[in-house]
Protein backbone atom coordinates (compact mmCIF):
# COMPACT_ATOMS: atom_id res chain seq x y z
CA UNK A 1 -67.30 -178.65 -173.73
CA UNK A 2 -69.91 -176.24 -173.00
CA UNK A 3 -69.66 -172.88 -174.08
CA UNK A 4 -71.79 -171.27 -172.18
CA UNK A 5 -70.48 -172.60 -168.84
CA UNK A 6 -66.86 -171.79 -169.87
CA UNK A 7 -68.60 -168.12 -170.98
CA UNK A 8 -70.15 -167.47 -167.05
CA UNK A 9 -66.89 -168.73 -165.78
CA UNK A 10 -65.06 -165.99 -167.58
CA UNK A 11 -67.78 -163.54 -166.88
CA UNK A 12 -67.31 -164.23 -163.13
CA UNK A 13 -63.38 -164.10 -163.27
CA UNK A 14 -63.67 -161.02 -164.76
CA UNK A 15 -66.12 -159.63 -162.12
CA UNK A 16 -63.66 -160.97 -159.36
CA UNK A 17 -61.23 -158.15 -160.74
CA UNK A 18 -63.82 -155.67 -160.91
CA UNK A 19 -63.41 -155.10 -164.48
CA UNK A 20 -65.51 -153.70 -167.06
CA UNK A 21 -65.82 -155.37 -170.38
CA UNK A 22 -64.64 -152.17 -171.62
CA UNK A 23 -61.35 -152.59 -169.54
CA UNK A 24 -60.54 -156.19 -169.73
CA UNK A 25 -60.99 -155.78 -173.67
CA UNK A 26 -58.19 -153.15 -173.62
CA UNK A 27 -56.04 -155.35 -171.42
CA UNK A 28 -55.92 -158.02 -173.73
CA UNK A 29 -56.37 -155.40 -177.12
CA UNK A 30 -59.51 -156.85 -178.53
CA UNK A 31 -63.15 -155.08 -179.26
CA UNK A 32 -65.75 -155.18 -175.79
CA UNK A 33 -68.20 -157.25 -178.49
CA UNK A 34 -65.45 -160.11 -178.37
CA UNK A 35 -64.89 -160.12 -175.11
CA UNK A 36 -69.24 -160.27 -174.92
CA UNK A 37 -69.71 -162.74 -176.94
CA UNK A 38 -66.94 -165.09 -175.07
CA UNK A 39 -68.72 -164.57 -171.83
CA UNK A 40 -72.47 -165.42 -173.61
CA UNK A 41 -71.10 -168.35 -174.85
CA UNK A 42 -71.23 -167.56 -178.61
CA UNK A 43 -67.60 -167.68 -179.28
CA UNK A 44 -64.84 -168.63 -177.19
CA UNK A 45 -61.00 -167.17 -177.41
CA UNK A 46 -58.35 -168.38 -179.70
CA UNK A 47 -55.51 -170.42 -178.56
CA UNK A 48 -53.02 -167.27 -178.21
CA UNK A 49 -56.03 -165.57 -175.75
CA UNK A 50 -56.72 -168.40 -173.80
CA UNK A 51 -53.19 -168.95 -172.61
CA UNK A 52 -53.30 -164.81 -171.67
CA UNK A 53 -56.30 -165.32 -170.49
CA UNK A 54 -55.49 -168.19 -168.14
CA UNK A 55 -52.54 -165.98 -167.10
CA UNK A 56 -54.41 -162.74 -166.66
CA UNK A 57 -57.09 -164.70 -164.01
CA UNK A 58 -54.32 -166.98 -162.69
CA UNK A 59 -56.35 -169.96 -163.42
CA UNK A 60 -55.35 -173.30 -165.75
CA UNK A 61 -56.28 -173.26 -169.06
CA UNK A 62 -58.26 -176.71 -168.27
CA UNK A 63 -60.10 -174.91 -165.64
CA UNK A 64 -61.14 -172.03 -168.10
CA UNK A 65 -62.46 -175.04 -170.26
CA UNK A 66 -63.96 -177.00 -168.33
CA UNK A 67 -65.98 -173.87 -166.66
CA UNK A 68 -64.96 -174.17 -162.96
CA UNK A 69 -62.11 -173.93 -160.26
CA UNK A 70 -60.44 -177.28 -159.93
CA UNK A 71 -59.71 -177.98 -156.12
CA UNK A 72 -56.31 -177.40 -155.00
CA UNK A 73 -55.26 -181.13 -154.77
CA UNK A 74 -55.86 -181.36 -158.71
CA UNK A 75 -53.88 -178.32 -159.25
CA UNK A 76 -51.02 -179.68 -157.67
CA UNK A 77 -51.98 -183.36 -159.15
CA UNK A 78 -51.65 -181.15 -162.29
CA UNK A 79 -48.78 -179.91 -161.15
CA UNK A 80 -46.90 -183.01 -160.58
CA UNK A 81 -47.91 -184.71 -163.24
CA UNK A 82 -46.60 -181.68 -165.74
CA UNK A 83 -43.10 -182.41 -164.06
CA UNK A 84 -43.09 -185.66 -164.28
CA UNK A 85 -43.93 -185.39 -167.93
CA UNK A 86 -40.97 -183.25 -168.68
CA UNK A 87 -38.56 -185.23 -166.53
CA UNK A 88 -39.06 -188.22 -168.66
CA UNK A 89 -39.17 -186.23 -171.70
CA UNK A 90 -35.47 -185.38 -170.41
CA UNK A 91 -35.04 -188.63 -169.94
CA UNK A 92 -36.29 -189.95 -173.00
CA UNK A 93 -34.28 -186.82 -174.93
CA UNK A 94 -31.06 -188.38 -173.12
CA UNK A 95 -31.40 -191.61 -173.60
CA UNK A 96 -32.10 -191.14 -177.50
CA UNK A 97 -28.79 -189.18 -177.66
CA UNK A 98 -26.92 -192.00 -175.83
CA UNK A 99 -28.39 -194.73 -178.05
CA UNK A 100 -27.32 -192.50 -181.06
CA UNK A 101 -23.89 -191.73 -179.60
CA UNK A 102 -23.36 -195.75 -178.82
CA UNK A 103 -24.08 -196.64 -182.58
CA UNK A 104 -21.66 -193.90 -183.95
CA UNK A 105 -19.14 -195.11 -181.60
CA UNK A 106 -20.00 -198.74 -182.79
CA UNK A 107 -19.90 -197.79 -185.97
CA UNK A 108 -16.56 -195.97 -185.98
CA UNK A 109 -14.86 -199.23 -183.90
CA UNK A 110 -16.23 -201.37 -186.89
CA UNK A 111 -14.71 -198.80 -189.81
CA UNK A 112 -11.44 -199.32 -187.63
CA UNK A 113 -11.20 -203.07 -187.80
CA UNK A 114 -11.96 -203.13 -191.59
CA UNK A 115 -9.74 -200.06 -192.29
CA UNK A 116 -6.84 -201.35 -190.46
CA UNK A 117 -7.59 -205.08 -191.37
CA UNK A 118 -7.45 -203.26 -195.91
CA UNK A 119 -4.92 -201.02 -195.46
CA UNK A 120 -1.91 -202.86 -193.85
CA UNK A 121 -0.16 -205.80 -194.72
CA UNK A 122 -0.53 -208.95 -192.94
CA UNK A 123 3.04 -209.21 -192.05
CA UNK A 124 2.45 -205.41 -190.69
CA UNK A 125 1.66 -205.16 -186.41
CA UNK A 126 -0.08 -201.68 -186.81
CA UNK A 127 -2.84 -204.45 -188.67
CA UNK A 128 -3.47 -205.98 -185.38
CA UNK A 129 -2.85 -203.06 -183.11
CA UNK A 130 -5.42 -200.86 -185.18
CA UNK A 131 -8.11 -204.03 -185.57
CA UNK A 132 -8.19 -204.24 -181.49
CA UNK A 133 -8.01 -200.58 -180.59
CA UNK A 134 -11.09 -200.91 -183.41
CA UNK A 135 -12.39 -203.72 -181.24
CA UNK A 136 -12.08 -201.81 -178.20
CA UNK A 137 -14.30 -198.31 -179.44
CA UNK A 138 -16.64 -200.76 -180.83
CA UNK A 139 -16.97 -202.63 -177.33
CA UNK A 140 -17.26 -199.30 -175.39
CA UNK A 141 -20.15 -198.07 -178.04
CA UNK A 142 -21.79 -201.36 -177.21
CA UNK A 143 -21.95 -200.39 -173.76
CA UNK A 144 -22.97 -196.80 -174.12
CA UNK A 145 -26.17 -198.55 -176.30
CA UNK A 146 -26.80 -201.08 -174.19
CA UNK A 147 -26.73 -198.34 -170.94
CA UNK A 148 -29.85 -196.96 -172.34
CA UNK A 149 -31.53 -200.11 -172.96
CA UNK A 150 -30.61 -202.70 -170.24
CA UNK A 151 -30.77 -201.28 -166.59
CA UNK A 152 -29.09 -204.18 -164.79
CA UNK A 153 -25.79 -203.44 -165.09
CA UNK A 154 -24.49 -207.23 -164.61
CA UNK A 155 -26.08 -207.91 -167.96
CA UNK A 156 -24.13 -205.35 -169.36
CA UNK A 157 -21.14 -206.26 -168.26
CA UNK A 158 -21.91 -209.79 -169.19
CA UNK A 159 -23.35 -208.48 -172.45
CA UNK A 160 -20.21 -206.56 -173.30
CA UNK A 161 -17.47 -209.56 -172.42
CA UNK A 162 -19.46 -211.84 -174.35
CA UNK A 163 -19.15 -209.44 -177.35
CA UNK A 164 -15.35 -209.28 -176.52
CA UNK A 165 -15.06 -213.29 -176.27
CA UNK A 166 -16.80 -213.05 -180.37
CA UNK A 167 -14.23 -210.66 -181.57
CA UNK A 168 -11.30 -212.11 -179.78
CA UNK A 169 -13.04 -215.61 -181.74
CA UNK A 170 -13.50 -213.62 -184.76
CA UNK A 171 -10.23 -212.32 -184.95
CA UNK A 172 -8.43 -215.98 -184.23
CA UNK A 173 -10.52 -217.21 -187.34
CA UNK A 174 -9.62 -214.31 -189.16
CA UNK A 175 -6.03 -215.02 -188.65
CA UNK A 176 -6.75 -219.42 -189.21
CA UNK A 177 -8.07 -218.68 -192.09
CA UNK A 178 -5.02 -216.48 -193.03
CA UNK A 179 -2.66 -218.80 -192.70
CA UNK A 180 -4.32 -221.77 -193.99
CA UNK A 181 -5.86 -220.53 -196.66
CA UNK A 182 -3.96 -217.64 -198.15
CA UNK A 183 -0.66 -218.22 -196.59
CA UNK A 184 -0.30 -215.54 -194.57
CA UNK A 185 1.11 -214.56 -191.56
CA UNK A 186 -1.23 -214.15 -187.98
CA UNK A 187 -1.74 -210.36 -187.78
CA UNK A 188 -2.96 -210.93 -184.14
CA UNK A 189 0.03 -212.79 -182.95
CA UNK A 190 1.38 -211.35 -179.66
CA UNK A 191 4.99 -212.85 -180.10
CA UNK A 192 7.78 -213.41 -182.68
CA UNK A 193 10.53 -215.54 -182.33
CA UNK A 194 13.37 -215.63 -184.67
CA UNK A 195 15.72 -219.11 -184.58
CA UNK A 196 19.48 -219.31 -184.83
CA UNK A 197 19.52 -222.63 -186.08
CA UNK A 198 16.89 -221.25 -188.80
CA UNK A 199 17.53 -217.31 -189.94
CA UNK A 200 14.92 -217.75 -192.43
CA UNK A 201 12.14 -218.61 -190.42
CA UNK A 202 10.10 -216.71 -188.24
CA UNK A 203 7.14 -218.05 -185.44
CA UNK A 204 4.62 -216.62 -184.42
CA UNK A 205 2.78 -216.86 -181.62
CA UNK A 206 -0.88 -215.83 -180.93
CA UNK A 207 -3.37 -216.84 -178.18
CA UNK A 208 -5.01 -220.10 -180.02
CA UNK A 209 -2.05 -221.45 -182.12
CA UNK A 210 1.69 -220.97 -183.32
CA UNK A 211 2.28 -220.25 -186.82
CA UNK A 212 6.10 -220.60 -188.72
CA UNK A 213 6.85 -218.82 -191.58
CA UNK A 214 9.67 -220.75 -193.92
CA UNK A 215 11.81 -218.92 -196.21
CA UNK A 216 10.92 -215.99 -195.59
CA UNK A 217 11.23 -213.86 -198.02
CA UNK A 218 11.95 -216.58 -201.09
CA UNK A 219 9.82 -217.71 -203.41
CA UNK A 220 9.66 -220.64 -201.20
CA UNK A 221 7.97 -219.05 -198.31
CA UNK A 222 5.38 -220.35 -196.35
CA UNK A 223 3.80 -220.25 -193.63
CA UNK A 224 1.89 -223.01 -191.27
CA UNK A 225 0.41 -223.96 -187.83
CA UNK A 226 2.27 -226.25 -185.59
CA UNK A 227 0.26 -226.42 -182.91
């Protein structure tokens, strides 16, 4: 930068508005030596005069720095570029909120499924009903996140099925593992069936297998897959 270009500059702005140092040194409420020693070069104006300055001549700050008038095709290059810059800082501000609104809404699907999966009993169908309204928040956050990452929308929708297709796998496991294991009813079963022929038994039906539960409520119960 050279200070005592950008010092003539402001000496001939000033002169433009036929202006005394005297006058433009009450304008802007400093001493006529400051304003004298900006315009020889020997100091220039703080940050909080420059941008009054710039406004007082009608002139860009760059321009008061650099010395000289830009032409009018970089002023509106200037221009353009300065709204661009704050349109994707929008943009950028927006799509930070959305990726932190599709994690909390994530989040809060996943607190669902493992609330609803502690609190109730497996033999309980709020269990299931809570675990896939769960599944479905945490689906829809997935899509608000991926909305601000992935533009193509068919990979989002692809994206957002395949995470469906892992739940609906988790949740079959879930309820394998259940029965085989721990025997325990299928929370996610979307059918029961009682029999005539057996009162104590109940089946249940879900989307991968069918489960019976023997004696029910005996010492005796249990419960297995029979197909």
């Amino acid at each position: 930068m050279d200070q005592i270009k950008t010092g003539a500059f402001l000496k001939a702005l000033r002169r433009e508005k036929n202006l005394t140092q005297e006058d433009l040194a009450e304008e802007l409420n400093v001493s006529s030596k400051t304003v004298s020693r900006w315009e020889t070069g020997r100091n220039l104006p703080d940050i909080s005069l420059l941008v009054c300055l710039a406004a007082f001549y009608h002139v860009s700050i760059p321009e008061i720095i650099d010395g000289e008038r830009k032409s009018d095709v970089m002023r509106q290059e200037t221009r353009e570029t300065a709204v661009k810059m704050a349109e994707y800082s929008k943009k950028e501000s927006a799509a930070k909120k959305q990726k932190t609104a599709g994690v909390m809404l994530a989040a809060f699907g996943v607190f669902i499924i493992i609330s609803a999966l502690g609190i109730f009993p497996a033999d309980s169908s709020w269990g299931g009903i809570y675990s896939i309204l769960g599944g479905v928040i945490l689906i829809a956050g997935l899509a608000v996140l991926l909305r601000s990452i992935m533009v193509k929308r068919h990979v989002r929708i692809l994206a957002c099925v395949i995470c469906a297709v892992i739940l609906a796998g988790a949740f079959a496991v879930s309820d394998y593992v259940a029965v085989t294991r721990f025997n325990q009813v299928p929370r996610f079963s979307y059918e029961k069936e009682w029999s005539s022929e057996h009162p104590d038994q109940v089946i249940y039906k879900t989307l991968f297998f069918t489960a019976v539960q023997k004696h029910r409520d005996t010492a005796q119960e249990k419960v297995e897959i029979v197909k």
